[in-house]
N, C-alpha and C. Protein backbone atom coordinates (compact mmCIF):
# COMPACT_ATOMS: atom_id res chain seq x y z
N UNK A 1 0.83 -1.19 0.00
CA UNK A 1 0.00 0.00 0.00
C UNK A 1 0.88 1.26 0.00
N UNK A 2 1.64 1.12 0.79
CA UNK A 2 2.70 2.39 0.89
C UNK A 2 3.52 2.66 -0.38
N UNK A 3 3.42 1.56 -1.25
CA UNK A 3 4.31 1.67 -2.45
C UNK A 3 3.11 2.57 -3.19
N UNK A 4 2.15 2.35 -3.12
CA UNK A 4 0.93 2.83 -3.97
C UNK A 4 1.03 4.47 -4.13
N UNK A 5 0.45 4.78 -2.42
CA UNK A 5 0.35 6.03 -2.19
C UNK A 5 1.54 7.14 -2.68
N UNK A 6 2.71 6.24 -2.16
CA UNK A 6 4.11 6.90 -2.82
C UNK A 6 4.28 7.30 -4.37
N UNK A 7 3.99 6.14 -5.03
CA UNK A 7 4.52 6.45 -6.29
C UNK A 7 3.43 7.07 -6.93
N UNK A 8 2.10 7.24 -6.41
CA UNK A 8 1.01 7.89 -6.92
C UNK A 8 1.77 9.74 -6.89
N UNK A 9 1.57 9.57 -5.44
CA UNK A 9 2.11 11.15 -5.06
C UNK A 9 3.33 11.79 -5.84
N UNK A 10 4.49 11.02 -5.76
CA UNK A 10 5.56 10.94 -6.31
C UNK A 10 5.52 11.63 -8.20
N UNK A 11 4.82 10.89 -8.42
CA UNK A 11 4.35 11.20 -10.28
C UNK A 11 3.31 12.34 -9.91
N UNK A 12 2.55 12.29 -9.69
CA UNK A 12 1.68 13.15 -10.02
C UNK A 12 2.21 14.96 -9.77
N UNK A 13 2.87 15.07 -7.99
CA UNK A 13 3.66 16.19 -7.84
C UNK A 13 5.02 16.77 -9.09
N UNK A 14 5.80 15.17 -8.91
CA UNK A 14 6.93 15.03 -10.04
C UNK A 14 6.44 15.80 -11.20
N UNK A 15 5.68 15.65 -12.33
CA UNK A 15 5.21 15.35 -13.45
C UNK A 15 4.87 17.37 -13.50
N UNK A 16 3.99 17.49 -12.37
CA UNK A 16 3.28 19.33 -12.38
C UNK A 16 4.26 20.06 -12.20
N UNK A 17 4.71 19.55 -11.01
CA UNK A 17 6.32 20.79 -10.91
C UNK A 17 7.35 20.65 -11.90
N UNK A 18 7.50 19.67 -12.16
CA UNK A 18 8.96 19.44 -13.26
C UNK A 18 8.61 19.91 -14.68
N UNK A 19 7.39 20.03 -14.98
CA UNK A 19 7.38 20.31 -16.52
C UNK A 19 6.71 22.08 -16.27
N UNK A 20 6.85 22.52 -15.15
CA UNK A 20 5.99 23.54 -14.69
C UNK A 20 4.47 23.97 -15.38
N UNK A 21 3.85 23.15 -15.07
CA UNK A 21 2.59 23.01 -15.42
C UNK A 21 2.00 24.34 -14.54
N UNK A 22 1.13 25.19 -15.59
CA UNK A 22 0.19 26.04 -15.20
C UNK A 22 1.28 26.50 -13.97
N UNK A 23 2.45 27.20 -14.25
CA UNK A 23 3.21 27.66 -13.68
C UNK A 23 3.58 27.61 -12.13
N UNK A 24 3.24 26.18 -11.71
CA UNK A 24 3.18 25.40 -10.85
C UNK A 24 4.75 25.52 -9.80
N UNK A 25 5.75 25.43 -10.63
CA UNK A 25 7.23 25.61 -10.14
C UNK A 25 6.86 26.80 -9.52
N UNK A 26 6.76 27.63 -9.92
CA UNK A 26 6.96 28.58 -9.42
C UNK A 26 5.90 28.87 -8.32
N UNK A 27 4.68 28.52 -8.28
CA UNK A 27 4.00 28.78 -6.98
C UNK A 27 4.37 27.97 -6.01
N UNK A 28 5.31 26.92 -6.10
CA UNK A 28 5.47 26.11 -5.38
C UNK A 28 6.61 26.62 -4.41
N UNK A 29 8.18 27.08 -5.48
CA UNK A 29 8.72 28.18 -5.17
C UNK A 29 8.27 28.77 -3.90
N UNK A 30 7.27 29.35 -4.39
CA UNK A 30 6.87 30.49 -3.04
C UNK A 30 5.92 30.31 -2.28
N UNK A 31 4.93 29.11 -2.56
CA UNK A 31 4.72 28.38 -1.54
C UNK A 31 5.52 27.59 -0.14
N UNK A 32 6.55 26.90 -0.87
CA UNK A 32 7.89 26.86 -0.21
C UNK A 32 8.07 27.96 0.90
N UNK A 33 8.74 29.06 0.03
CA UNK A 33 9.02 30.20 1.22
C UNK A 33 8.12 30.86 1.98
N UNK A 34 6.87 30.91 1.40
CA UNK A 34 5.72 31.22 1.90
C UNK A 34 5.05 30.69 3.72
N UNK A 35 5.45 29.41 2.91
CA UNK A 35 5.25 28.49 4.71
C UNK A 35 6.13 27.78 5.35
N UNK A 36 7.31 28.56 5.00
CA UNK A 36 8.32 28.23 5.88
C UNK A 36 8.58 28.73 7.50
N UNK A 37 8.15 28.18 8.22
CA UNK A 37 7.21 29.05 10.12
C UNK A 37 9.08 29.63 10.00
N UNK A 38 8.58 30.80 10.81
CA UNK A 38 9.37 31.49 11.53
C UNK A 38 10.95 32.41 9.96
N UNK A 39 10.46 31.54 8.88
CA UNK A 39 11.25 32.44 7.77
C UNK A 39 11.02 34.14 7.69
N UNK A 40 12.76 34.53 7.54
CA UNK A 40 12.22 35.69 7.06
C UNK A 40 11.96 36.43 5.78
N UNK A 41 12.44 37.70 5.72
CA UNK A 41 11.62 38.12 4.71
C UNK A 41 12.78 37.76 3.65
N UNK A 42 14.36 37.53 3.99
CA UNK A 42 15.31 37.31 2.91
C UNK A 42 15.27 36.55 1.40
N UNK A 43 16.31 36.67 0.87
CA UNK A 43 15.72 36.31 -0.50
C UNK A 43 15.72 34.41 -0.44
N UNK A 44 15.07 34.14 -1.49
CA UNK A 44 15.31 32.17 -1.23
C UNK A 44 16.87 32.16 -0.94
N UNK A 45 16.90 30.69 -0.68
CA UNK A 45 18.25 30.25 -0.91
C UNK A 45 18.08 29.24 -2.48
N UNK A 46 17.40 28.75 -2.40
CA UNK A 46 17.38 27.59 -3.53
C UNK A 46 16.20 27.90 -4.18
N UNK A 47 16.81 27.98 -5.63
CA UNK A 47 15.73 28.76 -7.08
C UNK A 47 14.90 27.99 -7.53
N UNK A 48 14.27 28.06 -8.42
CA UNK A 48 12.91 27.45 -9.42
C UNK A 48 13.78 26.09 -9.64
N UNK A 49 14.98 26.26 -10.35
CA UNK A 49 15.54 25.31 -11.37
C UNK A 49 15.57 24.53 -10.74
N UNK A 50 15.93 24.43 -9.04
CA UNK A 50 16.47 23.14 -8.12
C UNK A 50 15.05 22.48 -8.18
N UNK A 51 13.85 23.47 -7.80
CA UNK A 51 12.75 22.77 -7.48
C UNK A 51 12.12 21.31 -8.97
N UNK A 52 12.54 22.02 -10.34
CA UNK A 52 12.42 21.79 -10.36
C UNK A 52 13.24 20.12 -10.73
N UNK A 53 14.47 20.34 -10.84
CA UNK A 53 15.01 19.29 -10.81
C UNK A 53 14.69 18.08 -10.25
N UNK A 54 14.43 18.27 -8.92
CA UNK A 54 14.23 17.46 -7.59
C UNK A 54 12.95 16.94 -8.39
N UNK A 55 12.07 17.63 -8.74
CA UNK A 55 10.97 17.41 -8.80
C UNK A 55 11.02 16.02 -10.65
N UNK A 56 11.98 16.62 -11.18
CA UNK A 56 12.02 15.35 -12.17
C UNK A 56 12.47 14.18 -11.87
N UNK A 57 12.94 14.27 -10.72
CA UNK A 57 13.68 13.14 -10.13
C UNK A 57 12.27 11.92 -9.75
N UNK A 58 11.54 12.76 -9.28
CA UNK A 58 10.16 11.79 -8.78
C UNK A 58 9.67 11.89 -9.73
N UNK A 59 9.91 12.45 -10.72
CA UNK A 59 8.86 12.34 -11.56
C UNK A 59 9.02 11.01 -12.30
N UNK A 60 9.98 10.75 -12.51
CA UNK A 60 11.01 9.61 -13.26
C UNK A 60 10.82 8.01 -12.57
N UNK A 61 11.15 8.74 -11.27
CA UNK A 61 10.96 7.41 -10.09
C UNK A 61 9.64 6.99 -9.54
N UNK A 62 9.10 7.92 -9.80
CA UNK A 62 7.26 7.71 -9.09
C UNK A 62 6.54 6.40 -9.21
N UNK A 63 6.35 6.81 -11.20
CA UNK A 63 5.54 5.44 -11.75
C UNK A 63 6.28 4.35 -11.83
N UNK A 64 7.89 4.11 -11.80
CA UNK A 64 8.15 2.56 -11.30
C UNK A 64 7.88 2.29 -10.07
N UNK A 65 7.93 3.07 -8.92
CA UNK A 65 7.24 2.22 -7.47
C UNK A 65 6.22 2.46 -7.47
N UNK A 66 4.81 2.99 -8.01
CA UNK A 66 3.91 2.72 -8.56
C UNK A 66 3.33 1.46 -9.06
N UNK A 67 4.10 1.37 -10.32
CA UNK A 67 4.01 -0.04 -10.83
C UNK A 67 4.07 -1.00 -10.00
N UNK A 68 5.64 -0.60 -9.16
CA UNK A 68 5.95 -1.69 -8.03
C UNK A 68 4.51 -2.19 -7.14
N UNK A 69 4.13 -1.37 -6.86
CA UNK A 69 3.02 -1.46 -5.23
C UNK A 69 1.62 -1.70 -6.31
N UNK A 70 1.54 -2.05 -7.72
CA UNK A 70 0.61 -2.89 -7.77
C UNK A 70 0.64 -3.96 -8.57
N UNK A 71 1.79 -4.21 -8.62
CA UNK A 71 2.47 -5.74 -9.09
C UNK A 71 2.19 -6.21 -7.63
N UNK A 72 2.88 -5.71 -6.22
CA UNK A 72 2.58 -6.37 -5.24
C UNK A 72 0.82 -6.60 -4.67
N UNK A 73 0.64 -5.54 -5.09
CA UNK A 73 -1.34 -5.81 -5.00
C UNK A 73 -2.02 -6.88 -5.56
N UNK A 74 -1.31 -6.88 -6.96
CA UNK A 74 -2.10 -7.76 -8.27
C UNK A 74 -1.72 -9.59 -7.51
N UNK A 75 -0.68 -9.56 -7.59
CA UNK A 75 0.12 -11.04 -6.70
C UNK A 75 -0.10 -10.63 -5.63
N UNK A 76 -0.74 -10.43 -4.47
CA UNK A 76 -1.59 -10.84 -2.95
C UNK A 76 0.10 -10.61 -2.15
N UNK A 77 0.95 -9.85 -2.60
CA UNK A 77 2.25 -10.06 -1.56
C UNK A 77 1.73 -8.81 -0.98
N UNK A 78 1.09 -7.50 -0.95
CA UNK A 78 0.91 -6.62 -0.21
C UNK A 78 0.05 -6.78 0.89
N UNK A 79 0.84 -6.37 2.11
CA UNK A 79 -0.02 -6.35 3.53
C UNK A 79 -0.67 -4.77 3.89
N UNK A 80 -1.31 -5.27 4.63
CA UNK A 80 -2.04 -3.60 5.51
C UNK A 80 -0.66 -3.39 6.15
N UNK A 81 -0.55 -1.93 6.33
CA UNK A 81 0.60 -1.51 6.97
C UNK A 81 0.08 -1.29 8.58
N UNK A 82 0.59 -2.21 9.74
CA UNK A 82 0.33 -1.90 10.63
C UNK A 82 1.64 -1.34 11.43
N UNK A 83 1.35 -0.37 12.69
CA UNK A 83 2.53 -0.10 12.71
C UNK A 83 2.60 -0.51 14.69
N UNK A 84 3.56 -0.68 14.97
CA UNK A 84 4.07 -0.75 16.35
C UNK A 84 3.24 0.00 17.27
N UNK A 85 3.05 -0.05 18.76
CA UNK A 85 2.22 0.78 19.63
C UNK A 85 3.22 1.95 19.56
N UNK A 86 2.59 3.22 19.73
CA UNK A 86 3.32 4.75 19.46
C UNK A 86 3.43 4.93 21.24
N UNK A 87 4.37 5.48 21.77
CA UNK A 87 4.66 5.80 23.08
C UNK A 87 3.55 7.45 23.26
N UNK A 88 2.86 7.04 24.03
CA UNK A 88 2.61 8.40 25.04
C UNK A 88 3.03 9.88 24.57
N UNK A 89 4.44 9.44 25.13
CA UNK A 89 5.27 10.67 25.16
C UNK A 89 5.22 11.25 23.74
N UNK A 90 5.63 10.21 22.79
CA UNK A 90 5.34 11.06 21.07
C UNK A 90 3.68 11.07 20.52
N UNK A 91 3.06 10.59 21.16
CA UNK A 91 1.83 10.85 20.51
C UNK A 91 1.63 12.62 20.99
N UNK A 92 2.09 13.31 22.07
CA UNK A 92 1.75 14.07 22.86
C UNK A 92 2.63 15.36 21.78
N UNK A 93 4.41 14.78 21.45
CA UNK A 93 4.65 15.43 20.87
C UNK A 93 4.37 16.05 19.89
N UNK A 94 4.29 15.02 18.67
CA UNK A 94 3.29 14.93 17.98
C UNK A 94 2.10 16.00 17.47
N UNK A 95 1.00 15.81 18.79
CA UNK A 95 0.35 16.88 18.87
C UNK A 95 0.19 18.28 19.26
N UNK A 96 1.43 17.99 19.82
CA UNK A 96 2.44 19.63 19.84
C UNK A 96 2.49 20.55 18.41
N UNK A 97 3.77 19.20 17.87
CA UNK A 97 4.45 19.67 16.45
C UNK A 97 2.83 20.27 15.51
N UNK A 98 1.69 19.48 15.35
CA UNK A 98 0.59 19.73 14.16
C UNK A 98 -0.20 20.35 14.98
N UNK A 99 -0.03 20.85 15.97
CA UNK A 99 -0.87 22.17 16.23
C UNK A 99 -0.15 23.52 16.42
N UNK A 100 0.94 23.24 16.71
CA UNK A 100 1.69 24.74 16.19
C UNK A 100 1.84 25.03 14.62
N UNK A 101 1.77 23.84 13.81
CA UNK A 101 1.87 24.16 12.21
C UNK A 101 0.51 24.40 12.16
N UNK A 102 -0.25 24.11 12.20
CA UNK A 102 -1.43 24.22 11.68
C UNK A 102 -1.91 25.75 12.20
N UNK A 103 -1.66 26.44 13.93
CA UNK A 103 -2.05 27.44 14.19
C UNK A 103 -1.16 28.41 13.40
N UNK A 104 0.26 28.21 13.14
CA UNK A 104 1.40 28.91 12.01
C UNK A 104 0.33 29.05 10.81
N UNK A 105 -0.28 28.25 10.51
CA UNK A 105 -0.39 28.37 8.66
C UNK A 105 -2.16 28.65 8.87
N UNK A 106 -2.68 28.54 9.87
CA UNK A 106 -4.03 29.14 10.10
C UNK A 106 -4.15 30.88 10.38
N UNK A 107 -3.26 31.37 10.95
CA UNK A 107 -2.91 32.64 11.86
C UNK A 107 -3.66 33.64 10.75
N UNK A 108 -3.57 35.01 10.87
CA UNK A 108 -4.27 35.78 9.67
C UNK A 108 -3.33 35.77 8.70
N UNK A 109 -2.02 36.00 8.73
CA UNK A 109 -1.30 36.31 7.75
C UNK A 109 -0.25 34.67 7.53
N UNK A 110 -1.43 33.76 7.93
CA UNK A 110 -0.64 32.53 7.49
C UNK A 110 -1.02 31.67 5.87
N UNK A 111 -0.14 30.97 5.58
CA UNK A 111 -0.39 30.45 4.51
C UNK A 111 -1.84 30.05 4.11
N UNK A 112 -2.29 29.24 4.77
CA UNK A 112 -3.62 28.83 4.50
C UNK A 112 -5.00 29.60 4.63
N UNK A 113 -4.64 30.56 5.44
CA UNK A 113 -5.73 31.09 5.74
C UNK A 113 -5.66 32.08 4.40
N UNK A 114 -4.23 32.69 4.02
CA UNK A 114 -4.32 33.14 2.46
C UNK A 114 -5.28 32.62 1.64
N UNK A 115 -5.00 31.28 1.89
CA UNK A 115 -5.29 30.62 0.33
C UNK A 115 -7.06 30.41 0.34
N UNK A 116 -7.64 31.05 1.87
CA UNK A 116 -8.78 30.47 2.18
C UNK A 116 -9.42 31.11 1.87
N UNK A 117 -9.46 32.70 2.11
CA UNK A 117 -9.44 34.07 1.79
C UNK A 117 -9.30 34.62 -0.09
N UNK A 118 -8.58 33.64 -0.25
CA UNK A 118 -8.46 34.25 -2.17
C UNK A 118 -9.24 33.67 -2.53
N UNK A 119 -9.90 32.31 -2.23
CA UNK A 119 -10.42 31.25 -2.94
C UNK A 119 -11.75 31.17 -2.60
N UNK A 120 -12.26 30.54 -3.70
CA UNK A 120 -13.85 29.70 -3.39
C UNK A 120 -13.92 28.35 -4.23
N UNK A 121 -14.63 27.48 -3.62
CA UNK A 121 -14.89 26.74 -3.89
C UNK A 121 -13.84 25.32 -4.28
N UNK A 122 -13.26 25.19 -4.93
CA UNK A 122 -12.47 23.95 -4.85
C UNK A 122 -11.07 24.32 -4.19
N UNK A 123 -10.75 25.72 -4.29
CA UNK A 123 -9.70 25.98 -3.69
C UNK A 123 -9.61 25.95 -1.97
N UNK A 124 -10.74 26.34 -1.13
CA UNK A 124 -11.26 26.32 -0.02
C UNK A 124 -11.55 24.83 0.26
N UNK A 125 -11.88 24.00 -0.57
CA UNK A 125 -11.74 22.38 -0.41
C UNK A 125 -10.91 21.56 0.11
N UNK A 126 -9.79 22.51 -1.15
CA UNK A 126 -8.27 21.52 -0.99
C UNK A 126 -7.62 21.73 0.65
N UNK A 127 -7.80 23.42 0.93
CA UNK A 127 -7.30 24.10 2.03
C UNK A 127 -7.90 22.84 3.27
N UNK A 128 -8.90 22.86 3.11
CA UNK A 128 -9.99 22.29 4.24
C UNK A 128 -9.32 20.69 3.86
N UNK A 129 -9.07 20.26 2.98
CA UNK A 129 -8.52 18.86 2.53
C UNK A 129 -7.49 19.07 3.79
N UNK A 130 -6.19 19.71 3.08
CA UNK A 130 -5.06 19.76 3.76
C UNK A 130 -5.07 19.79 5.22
N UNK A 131 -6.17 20.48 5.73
CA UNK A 131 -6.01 20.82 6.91
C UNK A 131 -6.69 19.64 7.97
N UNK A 132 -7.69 19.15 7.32
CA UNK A 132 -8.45 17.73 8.14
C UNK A 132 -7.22 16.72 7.30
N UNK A 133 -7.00 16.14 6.21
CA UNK A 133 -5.70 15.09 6.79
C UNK A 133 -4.73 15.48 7.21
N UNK A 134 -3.98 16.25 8.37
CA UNK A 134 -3.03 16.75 8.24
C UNK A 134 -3.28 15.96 10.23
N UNK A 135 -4.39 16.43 10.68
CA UNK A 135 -5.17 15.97 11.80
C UNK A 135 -5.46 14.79 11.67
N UNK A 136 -6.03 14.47 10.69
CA UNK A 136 -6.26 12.79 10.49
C UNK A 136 -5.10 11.98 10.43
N UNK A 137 -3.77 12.20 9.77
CA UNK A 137 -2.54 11.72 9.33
C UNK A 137 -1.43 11.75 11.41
N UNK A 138 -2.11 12.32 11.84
CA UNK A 138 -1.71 12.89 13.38
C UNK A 138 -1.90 11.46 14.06
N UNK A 139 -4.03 11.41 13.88
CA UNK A 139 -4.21 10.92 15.04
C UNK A 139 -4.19 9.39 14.58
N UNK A 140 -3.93 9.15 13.15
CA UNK A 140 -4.01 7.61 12.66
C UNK A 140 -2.55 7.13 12.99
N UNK A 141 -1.71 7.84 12.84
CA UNK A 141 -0.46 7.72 13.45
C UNK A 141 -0.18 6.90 14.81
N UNK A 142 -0.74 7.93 15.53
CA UNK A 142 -0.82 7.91 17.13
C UNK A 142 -1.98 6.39 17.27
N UNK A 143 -2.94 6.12 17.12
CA UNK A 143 -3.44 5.07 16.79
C UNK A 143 -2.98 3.73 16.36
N UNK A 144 -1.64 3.88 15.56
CA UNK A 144 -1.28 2.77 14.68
C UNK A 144 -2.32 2.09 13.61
N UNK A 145 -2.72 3.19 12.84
CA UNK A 145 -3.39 2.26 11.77
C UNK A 145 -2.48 3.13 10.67
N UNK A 146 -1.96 2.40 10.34
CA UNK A 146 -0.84 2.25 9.36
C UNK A 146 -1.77 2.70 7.73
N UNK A 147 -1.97 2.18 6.80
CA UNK A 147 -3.05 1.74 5.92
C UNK A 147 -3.54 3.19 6.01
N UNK A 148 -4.67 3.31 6.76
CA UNK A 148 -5.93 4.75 6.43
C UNK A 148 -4.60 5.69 6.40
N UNK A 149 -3.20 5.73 7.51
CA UNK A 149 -2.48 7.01 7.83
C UNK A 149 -2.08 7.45 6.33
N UNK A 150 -1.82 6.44 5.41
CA UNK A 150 -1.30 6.54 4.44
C UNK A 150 -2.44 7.09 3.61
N UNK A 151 -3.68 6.84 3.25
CA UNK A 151 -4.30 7.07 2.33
C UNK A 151 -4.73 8.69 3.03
N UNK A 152 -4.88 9.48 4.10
CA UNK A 152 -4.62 10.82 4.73
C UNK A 152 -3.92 11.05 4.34
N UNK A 153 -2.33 10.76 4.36
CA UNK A 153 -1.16 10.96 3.58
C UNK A 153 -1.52 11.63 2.40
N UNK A 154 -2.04 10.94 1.33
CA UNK A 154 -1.80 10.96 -0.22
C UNK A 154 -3.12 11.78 -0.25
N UNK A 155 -4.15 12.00 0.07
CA UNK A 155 -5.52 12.84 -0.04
C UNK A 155 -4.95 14.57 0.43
N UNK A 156 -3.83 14.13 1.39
CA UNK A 156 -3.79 15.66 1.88
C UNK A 156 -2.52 16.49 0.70
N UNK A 157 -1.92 15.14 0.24
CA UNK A 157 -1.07 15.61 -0.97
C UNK A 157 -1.41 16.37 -1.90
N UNK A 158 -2.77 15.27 -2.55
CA UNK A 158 -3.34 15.89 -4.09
C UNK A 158 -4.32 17.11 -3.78
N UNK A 159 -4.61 17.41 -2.52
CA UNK A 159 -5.43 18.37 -2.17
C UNK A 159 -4.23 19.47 -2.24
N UNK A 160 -2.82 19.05 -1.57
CA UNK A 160 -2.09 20.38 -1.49
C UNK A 160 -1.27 20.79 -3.12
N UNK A 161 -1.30 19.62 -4.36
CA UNK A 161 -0.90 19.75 -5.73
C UNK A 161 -2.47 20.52 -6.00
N UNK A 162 -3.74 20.55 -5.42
CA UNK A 162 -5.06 21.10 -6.47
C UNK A 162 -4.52 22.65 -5.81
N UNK A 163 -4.37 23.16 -4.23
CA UNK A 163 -3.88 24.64 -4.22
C UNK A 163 -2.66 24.74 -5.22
N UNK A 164 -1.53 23.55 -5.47
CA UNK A 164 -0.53 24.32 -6.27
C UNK A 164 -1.08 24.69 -7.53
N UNK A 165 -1.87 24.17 -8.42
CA UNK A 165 -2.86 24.47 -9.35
C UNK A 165 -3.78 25.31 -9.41
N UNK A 166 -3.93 25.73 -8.60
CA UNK A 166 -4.71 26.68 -8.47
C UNK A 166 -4.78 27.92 -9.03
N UNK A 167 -3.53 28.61 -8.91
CA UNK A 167 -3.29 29.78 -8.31
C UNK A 167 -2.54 30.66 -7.58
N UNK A 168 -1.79 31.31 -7.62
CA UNK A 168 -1.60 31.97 -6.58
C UNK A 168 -2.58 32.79 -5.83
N UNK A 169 -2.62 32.79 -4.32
CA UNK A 169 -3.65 33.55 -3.87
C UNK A 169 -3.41 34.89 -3.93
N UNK A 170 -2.60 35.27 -3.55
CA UNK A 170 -2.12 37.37 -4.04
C UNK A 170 -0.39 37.12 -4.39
N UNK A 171 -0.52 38.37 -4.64
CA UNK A 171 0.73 38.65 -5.60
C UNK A 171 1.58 38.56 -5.23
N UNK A 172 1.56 38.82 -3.14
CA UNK A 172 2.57 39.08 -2.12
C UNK A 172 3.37 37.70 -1.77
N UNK A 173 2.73 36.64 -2.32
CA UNK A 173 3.16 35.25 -2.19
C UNK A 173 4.12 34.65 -3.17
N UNK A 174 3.91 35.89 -4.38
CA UNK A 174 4.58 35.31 -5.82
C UNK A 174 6.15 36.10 -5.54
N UNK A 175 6.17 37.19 -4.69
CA UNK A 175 7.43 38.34 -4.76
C UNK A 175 8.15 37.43 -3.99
């Protein structure tokens, strides 16, 4: 399953950013710097070209572990991913770490709440996507269900490739 979600995500991100689809590199770019907590206002360190390099790299590699994780589907070798009991102490952390990102990128002048504010309708979706698996991907974690954490995983992905598609929400995100 994990091969699935991966090489799904993998190609599909790969494929938009690397060929800069609907000028995608570049919102991503500054999406990047955009929600980077506690960045300042300085210039990037690392340009379009890296992004998109990196980004051909998965793009290349995606659909063979793709393929992989349903060759293992098709032949019955793929298991549910279960995972080990999670300690206390990191489930707690945990919910530290995704509620300070989430209040970071909720705040008024945070990323998401941008994107919540420019947008209607599928764009306010994806936001609301991102933001319930991001919580869901938390507490399936902390749970040990391996399997659903992953498919939160990959839902909160293509929700966060439909904002890179989107749009930029204002101009102040593109500078």
């Amino acid at each position: 399953m994990f091969s699935l979600v991966r090489g799904t995500f993998a190609t599909t991100l790969g494929w938009v950013v690397a060929t800069d689809f609907r000028g995608a590199a570049h919102r991503f770019h500054a999406f990047s710097h955009a929600a980077t907590p506690f960045g300042g206002s300085g210039a990037p360190v690392i340009g379009v070209g890296f992004f998109r390099l990196v980004a051909g790299v998965f793009a290349l590699i995606g659909p063979i572990v793709l393929v992989t994780g349903l060759l293992e589907q098709w032949r019955g070798e793929a298991e549910a991913l279960g995972l080990p009991p999670v300690p206390a102490g990191f489930v707690v952390v945990e919910a530290v770490i995704v509620g300070v990102t989430l209040w970071s990128a909720w705040r008024r002048s945070g990323f998401l709440r941008r994107q919540w504010d420019a947008g209607s309708g599928l764009r306010r979706a994806a936001v609301a996507g991102v933001t319930a698996s991001s919580v869901a991907f938390a507490a399936l974690l902390a749970l040990g269900s391996g399997t659903w954490m992953l498919i939160a995983w990959l839902l909160g992905g293509l929700c966060g490739i439909t904002l890179l598609l989107s749009g930029p929400a204002d101009r102040a995100a593109d500078a």
